[in-house]
Protein backbone atom coordinates (compact mmCIF):
# COMPACT_ATOMS: atom_id res chain seq x y z
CA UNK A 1 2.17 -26.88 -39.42
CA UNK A 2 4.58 -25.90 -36.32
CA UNK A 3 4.42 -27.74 -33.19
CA UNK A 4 3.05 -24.41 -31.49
CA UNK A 5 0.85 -23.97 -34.39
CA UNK A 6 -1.22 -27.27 -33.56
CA UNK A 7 -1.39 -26.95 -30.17
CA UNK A 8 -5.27 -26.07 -28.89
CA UNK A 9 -5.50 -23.09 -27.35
CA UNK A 10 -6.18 -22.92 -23.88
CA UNK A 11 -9.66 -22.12 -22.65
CA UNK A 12 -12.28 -22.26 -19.89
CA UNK A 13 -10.82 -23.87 -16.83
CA UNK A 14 -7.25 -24.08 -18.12
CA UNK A 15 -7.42 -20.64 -19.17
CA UNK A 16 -8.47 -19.07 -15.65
CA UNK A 17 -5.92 -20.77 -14.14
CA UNK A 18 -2.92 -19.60 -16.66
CA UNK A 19 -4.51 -16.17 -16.09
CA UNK A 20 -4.55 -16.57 -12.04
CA UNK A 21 -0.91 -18.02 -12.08
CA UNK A 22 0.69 -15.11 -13.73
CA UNK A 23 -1.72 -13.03 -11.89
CA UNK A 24 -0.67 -14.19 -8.64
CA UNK A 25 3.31 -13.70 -9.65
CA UNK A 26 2.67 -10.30 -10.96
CA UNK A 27 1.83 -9.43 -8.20
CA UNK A 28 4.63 -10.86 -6.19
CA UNK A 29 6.32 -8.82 -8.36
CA UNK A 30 4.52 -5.60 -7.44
CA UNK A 31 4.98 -6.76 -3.18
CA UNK A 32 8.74 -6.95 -3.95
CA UNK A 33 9.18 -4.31 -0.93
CA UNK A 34 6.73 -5.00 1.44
CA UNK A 35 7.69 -9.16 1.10
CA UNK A 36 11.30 -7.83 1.81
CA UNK A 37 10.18 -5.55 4.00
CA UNK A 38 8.49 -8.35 6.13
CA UNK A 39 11.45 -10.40 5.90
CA UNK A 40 13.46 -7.78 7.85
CA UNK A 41 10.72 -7.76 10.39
CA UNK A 42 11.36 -11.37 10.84
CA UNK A 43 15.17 -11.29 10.53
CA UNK A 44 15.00 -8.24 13.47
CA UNK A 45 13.13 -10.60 16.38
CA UNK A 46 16.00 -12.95 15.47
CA UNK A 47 19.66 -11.92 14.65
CA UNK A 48 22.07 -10.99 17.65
CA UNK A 49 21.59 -6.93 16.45
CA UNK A 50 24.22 -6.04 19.54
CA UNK A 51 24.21 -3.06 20.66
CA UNK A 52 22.18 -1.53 17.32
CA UNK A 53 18.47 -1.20 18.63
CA UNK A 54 15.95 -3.06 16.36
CA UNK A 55 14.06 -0.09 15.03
CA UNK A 56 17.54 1.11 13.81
CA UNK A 57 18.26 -1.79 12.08
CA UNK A 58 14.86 -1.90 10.69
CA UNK A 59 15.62 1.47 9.18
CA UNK A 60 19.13 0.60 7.79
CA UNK A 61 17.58 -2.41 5.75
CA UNK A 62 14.73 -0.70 4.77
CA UNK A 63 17.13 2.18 3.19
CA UNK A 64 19.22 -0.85 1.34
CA UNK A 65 16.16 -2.59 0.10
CA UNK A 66 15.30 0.82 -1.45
CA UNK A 67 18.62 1.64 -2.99
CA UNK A 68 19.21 -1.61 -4.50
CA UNK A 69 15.63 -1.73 -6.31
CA UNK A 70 16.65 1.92 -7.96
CA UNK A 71 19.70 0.38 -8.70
CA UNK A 72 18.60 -3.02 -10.00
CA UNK A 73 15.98 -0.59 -11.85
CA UNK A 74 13.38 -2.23 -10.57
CA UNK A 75 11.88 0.80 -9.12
CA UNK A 76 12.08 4.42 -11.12
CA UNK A 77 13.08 7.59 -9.64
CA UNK A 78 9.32 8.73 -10.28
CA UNK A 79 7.97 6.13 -8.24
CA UNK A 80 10.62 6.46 -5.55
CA UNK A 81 9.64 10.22 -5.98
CA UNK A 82 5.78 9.07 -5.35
CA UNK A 83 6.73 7.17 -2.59
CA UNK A 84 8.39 10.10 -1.00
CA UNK A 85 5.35 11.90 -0.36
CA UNK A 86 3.83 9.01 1.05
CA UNK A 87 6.88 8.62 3.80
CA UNK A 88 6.05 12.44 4.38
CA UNK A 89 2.25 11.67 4.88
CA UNK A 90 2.66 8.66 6.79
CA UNK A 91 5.34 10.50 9.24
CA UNK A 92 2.58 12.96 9.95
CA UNK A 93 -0.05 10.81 10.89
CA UNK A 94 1.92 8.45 12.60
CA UNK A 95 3.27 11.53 15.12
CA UNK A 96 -0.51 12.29 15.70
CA UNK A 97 -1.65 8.80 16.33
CA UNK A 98 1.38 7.80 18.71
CA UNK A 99 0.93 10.55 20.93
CA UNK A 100 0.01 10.26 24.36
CA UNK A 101 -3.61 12.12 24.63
CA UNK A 102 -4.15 10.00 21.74
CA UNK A 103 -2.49 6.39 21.80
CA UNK A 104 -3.88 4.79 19.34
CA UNK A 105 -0.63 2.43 18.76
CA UNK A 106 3.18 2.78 20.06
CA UNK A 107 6.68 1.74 19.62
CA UNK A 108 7.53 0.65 22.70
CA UNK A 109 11.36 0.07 22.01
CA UNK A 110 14.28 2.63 22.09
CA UNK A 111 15.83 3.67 19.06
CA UNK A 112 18.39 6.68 18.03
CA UNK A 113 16.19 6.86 14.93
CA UNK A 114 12.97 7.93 16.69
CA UNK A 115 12.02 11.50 15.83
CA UNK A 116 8.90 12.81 17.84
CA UNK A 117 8.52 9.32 19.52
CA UNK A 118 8.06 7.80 15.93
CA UNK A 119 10.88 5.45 14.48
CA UNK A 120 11.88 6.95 10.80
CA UNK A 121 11.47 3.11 9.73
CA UNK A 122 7.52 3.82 10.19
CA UNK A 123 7.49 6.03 6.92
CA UNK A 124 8.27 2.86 4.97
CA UNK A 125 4.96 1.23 5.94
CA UNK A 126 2.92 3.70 3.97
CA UNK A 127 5.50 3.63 1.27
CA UNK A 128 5.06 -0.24 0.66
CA UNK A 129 1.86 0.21 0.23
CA UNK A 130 2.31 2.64 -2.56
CA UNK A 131 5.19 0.94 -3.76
CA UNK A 132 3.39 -1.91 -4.58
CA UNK A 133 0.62 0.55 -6.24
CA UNK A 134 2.99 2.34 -8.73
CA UNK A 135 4.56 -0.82 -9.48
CA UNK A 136 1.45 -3.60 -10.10
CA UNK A 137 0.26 -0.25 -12.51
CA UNK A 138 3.45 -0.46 -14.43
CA UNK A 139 3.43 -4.56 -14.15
CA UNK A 140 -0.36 -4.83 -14.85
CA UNK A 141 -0.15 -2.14 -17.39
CA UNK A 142 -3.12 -0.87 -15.80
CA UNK A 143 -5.88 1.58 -17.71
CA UNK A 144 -9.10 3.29 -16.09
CA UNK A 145 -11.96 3.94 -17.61
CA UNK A 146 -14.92 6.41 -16.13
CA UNK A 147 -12.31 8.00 -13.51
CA UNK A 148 -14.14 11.01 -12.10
CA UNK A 149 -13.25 14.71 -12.18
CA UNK A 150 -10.11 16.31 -10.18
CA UNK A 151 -13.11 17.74 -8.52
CA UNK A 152 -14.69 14.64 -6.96
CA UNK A 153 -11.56 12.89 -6.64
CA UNK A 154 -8.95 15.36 -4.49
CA UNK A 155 -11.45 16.59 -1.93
CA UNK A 156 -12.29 13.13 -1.53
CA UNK A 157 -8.97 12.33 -0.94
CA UNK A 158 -8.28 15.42 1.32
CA UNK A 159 -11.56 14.96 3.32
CA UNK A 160 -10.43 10.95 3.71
CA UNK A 161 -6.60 11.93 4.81
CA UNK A 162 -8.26 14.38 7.04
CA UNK A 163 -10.92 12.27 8.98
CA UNK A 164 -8.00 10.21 10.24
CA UNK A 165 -6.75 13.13 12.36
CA UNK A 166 -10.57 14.46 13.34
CA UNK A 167 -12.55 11.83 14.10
CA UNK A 168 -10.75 11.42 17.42
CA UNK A 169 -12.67 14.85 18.13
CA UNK A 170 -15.66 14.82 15.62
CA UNK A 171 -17.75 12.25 14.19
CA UNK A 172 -16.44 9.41 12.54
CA UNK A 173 -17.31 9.83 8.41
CA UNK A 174 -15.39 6.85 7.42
CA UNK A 175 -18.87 4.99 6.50
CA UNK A 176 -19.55 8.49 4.61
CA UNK A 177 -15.92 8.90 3.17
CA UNK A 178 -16.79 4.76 1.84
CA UNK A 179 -20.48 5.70 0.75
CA UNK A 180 -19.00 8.68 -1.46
CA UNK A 181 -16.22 6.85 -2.78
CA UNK A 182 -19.04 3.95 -4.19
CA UNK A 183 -20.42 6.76 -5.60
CA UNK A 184 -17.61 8.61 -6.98
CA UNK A 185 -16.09 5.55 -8.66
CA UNK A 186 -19.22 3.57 -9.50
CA UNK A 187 -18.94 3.91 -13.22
CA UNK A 188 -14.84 2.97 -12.66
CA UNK A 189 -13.44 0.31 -14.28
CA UNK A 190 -9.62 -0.63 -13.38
CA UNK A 191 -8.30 -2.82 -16.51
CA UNK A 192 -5.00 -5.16 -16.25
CA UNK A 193 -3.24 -7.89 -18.01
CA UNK A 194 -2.46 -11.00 -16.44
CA UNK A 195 -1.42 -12.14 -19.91
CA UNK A 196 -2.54 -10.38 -23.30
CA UNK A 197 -5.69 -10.50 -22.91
CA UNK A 198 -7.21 -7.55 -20.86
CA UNK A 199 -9.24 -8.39 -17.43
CA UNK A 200 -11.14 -5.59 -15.67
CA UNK A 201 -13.12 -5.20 -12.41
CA UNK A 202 -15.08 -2.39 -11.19
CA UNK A 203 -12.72 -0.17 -8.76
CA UNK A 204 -14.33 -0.32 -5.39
CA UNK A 205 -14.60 -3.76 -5.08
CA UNK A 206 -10.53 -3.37 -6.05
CA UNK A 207 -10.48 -1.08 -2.86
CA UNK A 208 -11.73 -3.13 -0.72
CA UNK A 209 -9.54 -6.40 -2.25
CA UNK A 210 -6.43 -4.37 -1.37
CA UNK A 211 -7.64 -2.94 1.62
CA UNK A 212 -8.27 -6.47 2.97
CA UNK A 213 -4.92 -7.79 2.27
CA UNK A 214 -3.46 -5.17 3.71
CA UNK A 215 -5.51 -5.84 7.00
CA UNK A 216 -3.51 -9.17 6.40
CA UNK A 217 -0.36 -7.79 6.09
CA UNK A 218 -0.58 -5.91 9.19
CA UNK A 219 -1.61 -8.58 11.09
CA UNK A 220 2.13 -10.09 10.09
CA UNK A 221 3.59 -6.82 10.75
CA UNK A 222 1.99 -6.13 14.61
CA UNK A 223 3.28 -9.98 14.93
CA UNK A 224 6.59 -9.39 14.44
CA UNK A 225 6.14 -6.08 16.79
CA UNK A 226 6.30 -3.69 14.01
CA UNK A 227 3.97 -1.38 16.41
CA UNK A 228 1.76 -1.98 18.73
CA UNK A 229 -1.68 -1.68 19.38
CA UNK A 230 -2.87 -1.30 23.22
CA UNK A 231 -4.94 -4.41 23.46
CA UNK A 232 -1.84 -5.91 22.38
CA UNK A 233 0.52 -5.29 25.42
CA UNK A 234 -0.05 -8.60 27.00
CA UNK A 235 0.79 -10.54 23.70
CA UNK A 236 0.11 -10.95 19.94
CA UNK A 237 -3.78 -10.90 18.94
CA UNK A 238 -5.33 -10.55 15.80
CA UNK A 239 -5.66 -6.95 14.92
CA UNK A 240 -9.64 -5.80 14.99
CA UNK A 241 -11.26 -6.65 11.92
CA UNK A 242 -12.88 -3.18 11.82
CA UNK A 243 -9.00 -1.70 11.05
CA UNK A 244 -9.84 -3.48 7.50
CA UNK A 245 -12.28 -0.34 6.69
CA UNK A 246 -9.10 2.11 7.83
CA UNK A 247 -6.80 0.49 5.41
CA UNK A 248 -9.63 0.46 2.76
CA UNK A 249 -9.95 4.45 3.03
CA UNK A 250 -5.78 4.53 3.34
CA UNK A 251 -5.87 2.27 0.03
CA UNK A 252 -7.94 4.76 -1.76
CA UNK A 253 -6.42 7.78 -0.75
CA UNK A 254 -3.01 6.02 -2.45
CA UNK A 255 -4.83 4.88 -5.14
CA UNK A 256 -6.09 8.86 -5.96
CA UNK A 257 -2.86 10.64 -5.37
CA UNK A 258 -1.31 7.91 -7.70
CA UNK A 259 -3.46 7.83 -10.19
CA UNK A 260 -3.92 11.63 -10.47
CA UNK A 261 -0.13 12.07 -10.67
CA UNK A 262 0.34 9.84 -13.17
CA UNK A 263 -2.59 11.67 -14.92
CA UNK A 264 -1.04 14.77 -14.18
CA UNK A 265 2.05 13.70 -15.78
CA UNK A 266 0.86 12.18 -19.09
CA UNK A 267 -1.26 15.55 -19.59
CA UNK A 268 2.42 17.69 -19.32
CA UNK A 269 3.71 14.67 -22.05
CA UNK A 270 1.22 16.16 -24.30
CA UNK A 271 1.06 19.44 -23.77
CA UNK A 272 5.13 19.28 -23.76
């Protein structure tokens, strides 16, 4: 018998925390960009940047970060491609939000990058959130099971995208927009691999996982003056837990355009 032969497997206790240690590195793996992402953050309140504004710099090392994970190949093109649309998305709200009749954050520094009063580094925010989407599915090997119909899924994605922009004029349906998504992805199931063995949970309680460690990440972010939110002006304080349900709706918006593309692409694989 082989020495790997007699060794006991490992189970119960021992097992979980195997499981939770690759877990927890896989999805290191996934935050590759938004860890290094932070790290530039840091580096920026720092380093002598001279006569190169911060936002600028920001920018500039965001922009390497990107090209060397396509050329380490530890992003594809079609997730840089994915990404893409969520700079594009991100740039749009971000010009809404920043503006004066509305205010809801600001960059209060000067940078030659700023377009619209928005720093072009702000895209990469919403792409790091993605990023680490398209990348923990490919890690993970992630499957779905009971994902619902184009139909239920891209109006709820357009009508959640949407409410961002409205509900500083209309009612507020993010409690709605939350309520429907329950519903919508009740009978969801969002499989991965730690290891071999496959480990599932049911996908809105994966929503609002992500959307709370986003919350988290923020909270780094707005520290190391990323943007800035008006109650912050006088100094640091710990972002509003309530933004936690804004990120949850922004994590499930990502999540749908994703996963739909990815589903739109493996249908043209078949067909083709």
């Amino acid at each position: 018998m082989s020495q790997a032969a007699a060794l006991p497997a490992p189970g119960g206790f021992a097992r979980f925390c195997r499981e939770f240690w690759w877990f927890g590195l896989k999805e290191a793996r996934a935050c590759i960009f938004a860890g290094s992402f932070f790290v530039v953050l840091a580096l920026s309140t720092k380093l002598p940047l001279g006569p190169l504004p911060r936002y600028d710099f920001i920018l500039l090392a965001a922009l390497l970060i990107q090209g060397l994970l396509i050329a380490t190949r530890l992003e594809s093109w079609d997730e840089v491609k994915t990404i893409s649309l969520f700079h594009l998305l991100g740039f749009a709200l971000e010009v809404f939000k920043t503006h004066p009749a509305i205010g809801s954050w600001h960059y209060p520094e000067f940078a030659y990058s700023k377009v619209l009063g928005v720093p072009l580094y702000s895209g990469f925010m919403y792409a790091a959130v993605a990023s680490y989407m398209a990348q923990a599915w490919r890690i993970m090997d992630l499957r779905l099971t009971g994902y619902p119909s184009y139909w239920l899924s891209l109006p709820l994605c357009a009508a959640i995208y949407l409410n961002f922009f409205t509900h500083h004029f209309l009612p507020d349906l993010r409690w709605l927009l939350i309520g429907a998504t329950v519903l919508i992805f009740a009978r969801t199931r969002v499989y991965f691999h730690p290891l071999a063995t496959p480990r599932w949970m049911p996908m809105p309680i994966a929503f609002v996982l992500i959307g709370f460690f986003v919350w988290l990440a923020e909270n780094i972010a707005t520290f190391f003056r990323a943007w800035q939110y008006p109650e912050q002006a006088a100094g640091w304080t710990l972002v509003h837990w309530g933004k936690i349900s804004s990120w949850g709706l922004l994590v499930i918006l990502s999540f749908i355009v994703i996963a739909d593309l990815k589903h739109l692409k493996a249908r043209r694989a078949k067909s083709g």
